[in-house]
Protein backbone atom coordinates (compact mmCIF):
# COMPACT_ATOMS: atom_id res chain seq x y z
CA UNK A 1 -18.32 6.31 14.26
CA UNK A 2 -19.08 6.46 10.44
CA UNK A 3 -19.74 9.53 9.07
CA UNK A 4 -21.39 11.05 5.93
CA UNK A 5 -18.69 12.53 3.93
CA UNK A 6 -18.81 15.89 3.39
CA UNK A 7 -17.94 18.81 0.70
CA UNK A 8 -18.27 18.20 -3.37
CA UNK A 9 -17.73 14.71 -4.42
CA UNK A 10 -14.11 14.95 -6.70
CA UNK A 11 -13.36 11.14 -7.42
CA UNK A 12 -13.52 7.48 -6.03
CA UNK A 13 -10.25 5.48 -6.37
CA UNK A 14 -9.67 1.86 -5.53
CA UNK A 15 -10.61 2.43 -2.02
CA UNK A 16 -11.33 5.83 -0.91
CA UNK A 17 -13.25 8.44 -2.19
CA UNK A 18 -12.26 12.22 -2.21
CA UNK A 19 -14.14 15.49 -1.45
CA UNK A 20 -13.09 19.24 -2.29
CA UNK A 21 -13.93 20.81 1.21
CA UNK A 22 -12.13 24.44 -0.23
CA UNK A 23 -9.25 25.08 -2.65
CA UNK A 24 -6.73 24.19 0.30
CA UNK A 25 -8.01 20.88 1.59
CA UNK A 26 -9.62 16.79 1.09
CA UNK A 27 -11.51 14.82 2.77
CA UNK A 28 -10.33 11.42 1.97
CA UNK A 29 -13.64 8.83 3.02
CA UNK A 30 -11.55 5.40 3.44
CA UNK A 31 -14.44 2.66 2.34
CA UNK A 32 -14.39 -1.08 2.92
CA UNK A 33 -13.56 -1.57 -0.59
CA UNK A 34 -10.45 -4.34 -1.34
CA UNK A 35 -8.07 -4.35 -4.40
CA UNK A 36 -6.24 -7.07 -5.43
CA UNK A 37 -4.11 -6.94 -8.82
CA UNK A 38 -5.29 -3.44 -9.48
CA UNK A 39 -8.72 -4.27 -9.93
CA UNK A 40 -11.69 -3.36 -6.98
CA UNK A 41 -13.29 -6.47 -5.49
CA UNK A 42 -17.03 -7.25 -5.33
CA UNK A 43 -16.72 -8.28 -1.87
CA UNK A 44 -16.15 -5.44 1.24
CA UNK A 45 -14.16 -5.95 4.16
CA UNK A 46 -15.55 -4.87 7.50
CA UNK A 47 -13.81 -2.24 9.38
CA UNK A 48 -11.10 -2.03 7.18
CA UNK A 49 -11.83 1.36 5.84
CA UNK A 50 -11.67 2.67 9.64
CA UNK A 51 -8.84 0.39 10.11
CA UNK A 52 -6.79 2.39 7.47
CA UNK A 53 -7.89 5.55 7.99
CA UNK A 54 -7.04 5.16 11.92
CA UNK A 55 -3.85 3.61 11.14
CA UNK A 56 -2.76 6.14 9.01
CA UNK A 57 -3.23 9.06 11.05
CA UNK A 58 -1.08 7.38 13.72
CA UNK A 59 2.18 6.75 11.45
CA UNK A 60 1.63 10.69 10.43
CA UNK A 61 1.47 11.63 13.72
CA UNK A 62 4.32 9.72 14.87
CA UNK A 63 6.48 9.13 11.71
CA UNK A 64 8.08 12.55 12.75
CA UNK A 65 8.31 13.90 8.99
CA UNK A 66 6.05 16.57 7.06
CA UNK A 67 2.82 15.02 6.20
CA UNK A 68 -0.26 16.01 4.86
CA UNK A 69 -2.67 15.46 7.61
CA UNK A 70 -4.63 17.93 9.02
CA UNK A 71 -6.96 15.66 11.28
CA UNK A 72 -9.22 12.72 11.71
CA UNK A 73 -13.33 13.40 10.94
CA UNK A 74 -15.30 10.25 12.49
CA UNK A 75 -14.14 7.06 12.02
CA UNK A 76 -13.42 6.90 8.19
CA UNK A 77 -12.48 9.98 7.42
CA UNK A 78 -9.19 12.33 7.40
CA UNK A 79 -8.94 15.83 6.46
CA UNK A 80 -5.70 16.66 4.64
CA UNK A 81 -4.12 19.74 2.84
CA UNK A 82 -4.42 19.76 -0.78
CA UNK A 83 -0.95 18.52 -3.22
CA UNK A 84 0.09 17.81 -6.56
CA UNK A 85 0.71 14.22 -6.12
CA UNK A 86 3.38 12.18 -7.58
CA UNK A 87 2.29 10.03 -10.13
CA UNK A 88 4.99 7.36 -8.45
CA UNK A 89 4.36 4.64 -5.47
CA UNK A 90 7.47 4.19 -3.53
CA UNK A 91 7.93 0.76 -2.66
CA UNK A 92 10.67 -0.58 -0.34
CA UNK A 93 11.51 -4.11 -0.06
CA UNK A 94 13.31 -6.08 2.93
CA UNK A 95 12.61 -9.38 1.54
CA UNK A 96 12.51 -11.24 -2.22
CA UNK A 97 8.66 -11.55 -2.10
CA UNK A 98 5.35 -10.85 -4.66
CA UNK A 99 5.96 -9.11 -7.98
CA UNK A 100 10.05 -8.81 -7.15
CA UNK A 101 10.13 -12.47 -6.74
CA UNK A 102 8.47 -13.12 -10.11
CA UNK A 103 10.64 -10.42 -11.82
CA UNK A 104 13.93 -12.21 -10.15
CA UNK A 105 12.88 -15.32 -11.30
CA UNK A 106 12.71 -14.37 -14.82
CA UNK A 107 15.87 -12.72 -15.12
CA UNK A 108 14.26 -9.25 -15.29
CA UNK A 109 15.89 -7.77 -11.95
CA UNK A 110 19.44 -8.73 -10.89
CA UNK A 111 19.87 -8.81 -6.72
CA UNK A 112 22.60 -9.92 -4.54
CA UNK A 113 20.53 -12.93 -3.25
CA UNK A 114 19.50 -16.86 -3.64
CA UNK A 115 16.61 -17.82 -5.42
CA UNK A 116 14.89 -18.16 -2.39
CA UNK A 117 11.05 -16.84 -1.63
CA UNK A 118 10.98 -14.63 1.11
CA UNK A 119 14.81 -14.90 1.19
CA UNK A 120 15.92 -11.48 2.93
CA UNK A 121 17.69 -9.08 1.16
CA UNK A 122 21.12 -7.88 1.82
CA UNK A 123 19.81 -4.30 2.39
CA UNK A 124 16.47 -2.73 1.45
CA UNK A 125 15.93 -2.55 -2.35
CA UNK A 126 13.62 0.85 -3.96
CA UNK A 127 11.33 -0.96 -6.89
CA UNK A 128 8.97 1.97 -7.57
CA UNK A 129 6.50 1.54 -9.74
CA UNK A 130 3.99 3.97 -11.84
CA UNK A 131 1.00 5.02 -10.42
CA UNK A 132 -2.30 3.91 -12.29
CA UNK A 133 -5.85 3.17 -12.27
CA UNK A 134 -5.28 0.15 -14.90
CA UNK A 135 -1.87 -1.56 -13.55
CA UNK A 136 0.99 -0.27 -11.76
CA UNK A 137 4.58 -1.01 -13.64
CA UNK A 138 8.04 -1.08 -12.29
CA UNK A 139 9.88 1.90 -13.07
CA UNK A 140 13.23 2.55 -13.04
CA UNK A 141 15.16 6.01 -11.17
CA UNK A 142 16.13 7.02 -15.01
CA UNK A 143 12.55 6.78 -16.23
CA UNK A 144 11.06 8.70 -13.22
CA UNK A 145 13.55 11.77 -13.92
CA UNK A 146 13.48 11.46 -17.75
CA UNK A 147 9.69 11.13 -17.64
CA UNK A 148 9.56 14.35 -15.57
CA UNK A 149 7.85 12.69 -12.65
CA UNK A 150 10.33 13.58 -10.61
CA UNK A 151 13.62 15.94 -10.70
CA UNK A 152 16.67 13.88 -10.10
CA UNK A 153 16.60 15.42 -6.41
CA UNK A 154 13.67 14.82 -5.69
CA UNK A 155 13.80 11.36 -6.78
CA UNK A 156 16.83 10.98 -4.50
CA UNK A 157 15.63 12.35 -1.62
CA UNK A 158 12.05 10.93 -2.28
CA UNK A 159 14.16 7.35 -2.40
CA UNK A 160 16.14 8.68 0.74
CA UNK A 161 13.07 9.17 2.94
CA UNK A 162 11.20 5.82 2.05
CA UNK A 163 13.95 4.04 3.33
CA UNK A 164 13.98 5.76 6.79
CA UNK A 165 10.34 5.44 7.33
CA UNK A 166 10.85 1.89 6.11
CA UNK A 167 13.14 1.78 8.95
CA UNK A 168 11.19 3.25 11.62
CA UNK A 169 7.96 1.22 10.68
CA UNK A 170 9.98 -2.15 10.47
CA UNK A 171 12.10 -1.33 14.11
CA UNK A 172 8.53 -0.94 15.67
CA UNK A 173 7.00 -4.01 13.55
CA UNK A 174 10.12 -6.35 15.29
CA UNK A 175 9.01 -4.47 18.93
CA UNK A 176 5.41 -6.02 18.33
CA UNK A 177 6.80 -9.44 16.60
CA UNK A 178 6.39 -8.55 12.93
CA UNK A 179 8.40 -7.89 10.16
CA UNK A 180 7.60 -5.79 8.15
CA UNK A 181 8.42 -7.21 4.55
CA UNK A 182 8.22 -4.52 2.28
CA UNK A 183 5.97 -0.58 1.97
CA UNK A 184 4.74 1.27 -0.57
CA UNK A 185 4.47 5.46 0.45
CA UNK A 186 2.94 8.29 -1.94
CA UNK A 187 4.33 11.65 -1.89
CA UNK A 188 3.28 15.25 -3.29
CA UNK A 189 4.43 18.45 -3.69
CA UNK A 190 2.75 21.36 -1.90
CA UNK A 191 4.50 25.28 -0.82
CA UNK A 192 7.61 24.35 -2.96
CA UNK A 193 8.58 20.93 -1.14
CA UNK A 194 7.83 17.10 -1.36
CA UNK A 195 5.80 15.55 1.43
CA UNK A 196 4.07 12.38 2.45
CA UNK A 197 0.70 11.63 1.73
CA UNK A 198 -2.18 9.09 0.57
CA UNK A 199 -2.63 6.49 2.99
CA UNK A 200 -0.18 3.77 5.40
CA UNK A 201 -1.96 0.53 6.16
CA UNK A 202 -1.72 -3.03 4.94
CA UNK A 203 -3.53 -2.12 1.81
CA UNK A 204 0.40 -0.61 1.65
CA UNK A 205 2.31 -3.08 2.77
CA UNK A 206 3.49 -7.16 4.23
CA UNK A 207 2.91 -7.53 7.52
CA UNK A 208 4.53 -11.00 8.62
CA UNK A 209 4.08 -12.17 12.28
CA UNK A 210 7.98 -13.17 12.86
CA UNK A 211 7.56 -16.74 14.76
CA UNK A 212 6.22 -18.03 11.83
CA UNK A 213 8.84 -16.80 9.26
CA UNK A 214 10.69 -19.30 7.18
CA UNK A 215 12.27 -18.61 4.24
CA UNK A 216 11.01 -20.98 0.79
CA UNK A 217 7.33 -20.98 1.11
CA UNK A 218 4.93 -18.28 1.27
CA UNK A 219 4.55 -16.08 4.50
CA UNK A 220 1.11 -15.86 7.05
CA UNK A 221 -0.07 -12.35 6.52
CA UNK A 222 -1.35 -9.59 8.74
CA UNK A 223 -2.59 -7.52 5.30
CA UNK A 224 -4.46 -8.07 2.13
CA UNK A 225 -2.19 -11.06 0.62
CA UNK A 226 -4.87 -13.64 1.75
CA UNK A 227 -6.88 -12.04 -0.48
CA UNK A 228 -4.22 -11.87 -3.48
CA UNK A 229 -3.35 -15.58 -2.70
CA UNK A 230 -7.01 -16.68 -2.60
CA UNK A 231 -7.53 -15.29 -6.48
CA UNK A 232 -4.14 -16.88 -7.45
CA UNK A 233 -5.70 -20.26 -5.87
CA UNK A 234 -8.85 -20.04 -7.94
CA UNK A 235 -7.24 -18.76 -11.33
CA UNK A 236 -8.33 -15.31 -11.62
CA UNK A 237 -4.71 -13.85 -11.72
CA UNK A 238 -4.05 -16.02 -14.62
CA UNK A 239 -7.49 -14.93 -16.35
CA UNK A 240 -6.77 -11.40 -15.66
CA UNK A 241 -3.22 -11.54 -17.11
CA UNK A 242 -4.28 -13.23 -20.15
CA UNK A 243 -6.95 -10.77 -20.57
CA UNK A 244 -4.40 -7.41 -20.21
CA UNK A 245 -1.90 -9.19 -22.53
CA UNK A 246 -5.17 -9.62 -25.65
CA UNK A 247 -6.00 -6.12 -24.79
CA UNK A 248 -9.25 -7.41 -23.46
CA UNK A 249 -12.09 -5.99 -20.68
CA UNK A 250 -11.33 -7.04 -17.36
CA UNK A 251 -12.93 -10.58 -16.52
CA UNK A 252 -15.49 -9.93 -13.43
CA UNK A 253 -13.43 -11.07 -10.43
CA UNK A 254 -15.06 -13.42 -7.87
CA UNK A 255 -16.67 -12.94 -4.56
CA UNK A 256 -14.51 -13.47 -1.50
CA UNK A 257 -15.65 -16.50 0.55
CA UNK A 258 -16.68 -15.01 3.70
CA UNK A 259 -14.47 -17.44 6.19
CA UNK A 260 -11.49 -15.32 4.25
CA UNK A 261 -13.09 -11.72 4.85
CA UNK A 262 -13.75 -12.52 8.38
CA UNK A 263 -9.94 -13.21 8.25
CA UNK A 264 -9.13 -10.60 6.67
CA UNK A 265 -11.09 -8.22 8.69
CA UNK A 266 -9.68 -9.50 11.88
CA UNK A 267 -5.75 -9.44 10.87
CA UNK A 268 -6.61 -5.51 9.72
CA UNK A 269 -8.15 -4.65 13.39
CA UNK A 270 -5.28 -6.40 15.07
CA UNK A 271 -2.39 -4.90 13.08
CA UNK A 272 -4.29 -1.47 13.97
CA UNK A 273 -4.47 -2.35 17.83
CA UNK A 274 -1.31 -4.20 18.35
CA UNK A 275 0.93 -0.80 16.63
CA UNK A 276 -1.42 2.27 18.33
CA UNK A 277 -2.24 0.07 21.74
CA UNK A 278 -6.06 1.41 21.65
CA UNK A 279 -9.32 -0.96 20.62
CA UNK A 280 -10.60 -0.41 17.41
């Protein structure tokens, strides 16, 4: 059941909005807002606020390493301790998909692998990328430590732990007849060590169901990359590009039709109840 969000209103990011409840802990309120290409959507999708905040808890819970979950208030909200975040997203990849795809293909990121999209990789590849309200870059290891977003340590063992959970999450993905393509995990500091935190749904990551896999064409998804294909179908990614590039405001994106958010809706609730086996 949705609840009214409590404590002092901090901020609203691209999905959630954040509460001070005392100087030790959040309330993170996960909305129905969608994303696509770092800008917020007009359109909502139902449920998927719940979906994320539910699915969340239960990789915390079950992930088996320190977290920053405290526990679940109603159905959209999560209490958690407070952290200094890291102004990094961790992103994993298991296959040459989205942004990496585009990168490889223009010569801008060398890989042991064909030309091929969706092509699997060798092993898992770490692309991080910066973390911002305008429009997340890659970044490499060298910039993170010189930057002083991370130590070198804490890069390495930040790097080190993405690619277990990766691991985990994709071993239980191929139990339930997914793969799980590639992840993106936040992490902050709090009582002198790094620990996970933010959010783990498919607002974070490529969820493909694996009967349908074939490498060369682009992949059926149990995420939000209906959505991102939809805007590349209709131009908008190409508008909003051009627009960045001139230094220009941010063209108004479109509103989703609603045979997509229906299907969008439904592939959220059924990632949700096919990985924690309870009805949304």
């Amino acid at each position: 059941m949705a609840m009214k969000p409590r404590g002092a209103f901090v901020r609203s990011g691209k999905v959630k909005d954040i509460y001070k409840i005392d100087d030790n802990h959040l309330l993170f309120y996960f909305t129905d807002r969608v994303s696509a290409f770092d800008v917020v959507l007009p359109s909502t999708i139902p449920r998927k606020g719940e979906v994320l905040n539910k699915l969340s808890a239960y990789w915390f819970e079950t992930l088996g390493v320190p977290h920053h979950m405290v526990a679940l208030e109603g159905s959209n909200g999560m209490l958690v301790k407070t952290m200094k975040m890291i102004p990094v997203e961790c992103v994993v990849r298991g296959y040459l998909y989205g942004s990496l795809f585009e990168r490889f293909s223009k010569g801008e990121v060398s890989l042991p692998v064909e030309r091929v999209l969706a092509a699997k990789l060798p092993q898992p590849y770490f692309d991080p990328t910066t973390k911002s309200e305008v429009k997340d870059e890659p970044i490499t290891e060298a910039e993170i430590v010189r930057e002083g977003r991370m130590t070198a340590a804490e890069t390495a063992e930040v790097k080190n732990s993405t690619f277990a959970i990766y691991e985990t999450m994709n071993r239980r993905a191929a139990a339930a007849g997914f793969i799980l393509a590639d992840l993106k995990l936040e992490f902050g500091r709090r009582d002198g060590r790094v620990i996970l935190g933010d959010s783990i749904g498919p607002d974070e990551f490529r969820m493909w169901p694996a009967d349908k896999y074939a490498p060369g064409k682009s992949q059926d998804s149990y995420d939000k990359q209906p959505v991102r294909d939809w805007l590349i179908s209709v131009g908008y990614r190409d508008k909003l590009e051009k627009a960045r590039k001139a230094g220009e405001p941010v063209p108004p994106p479109p509103l989703l039709p609603q045979d997509l958010i229906d299907l969008v809706s439904g592939r959220y609730i059924h990632i949700y109840e096919t990985f924690t086996g309870k009805k949304l």
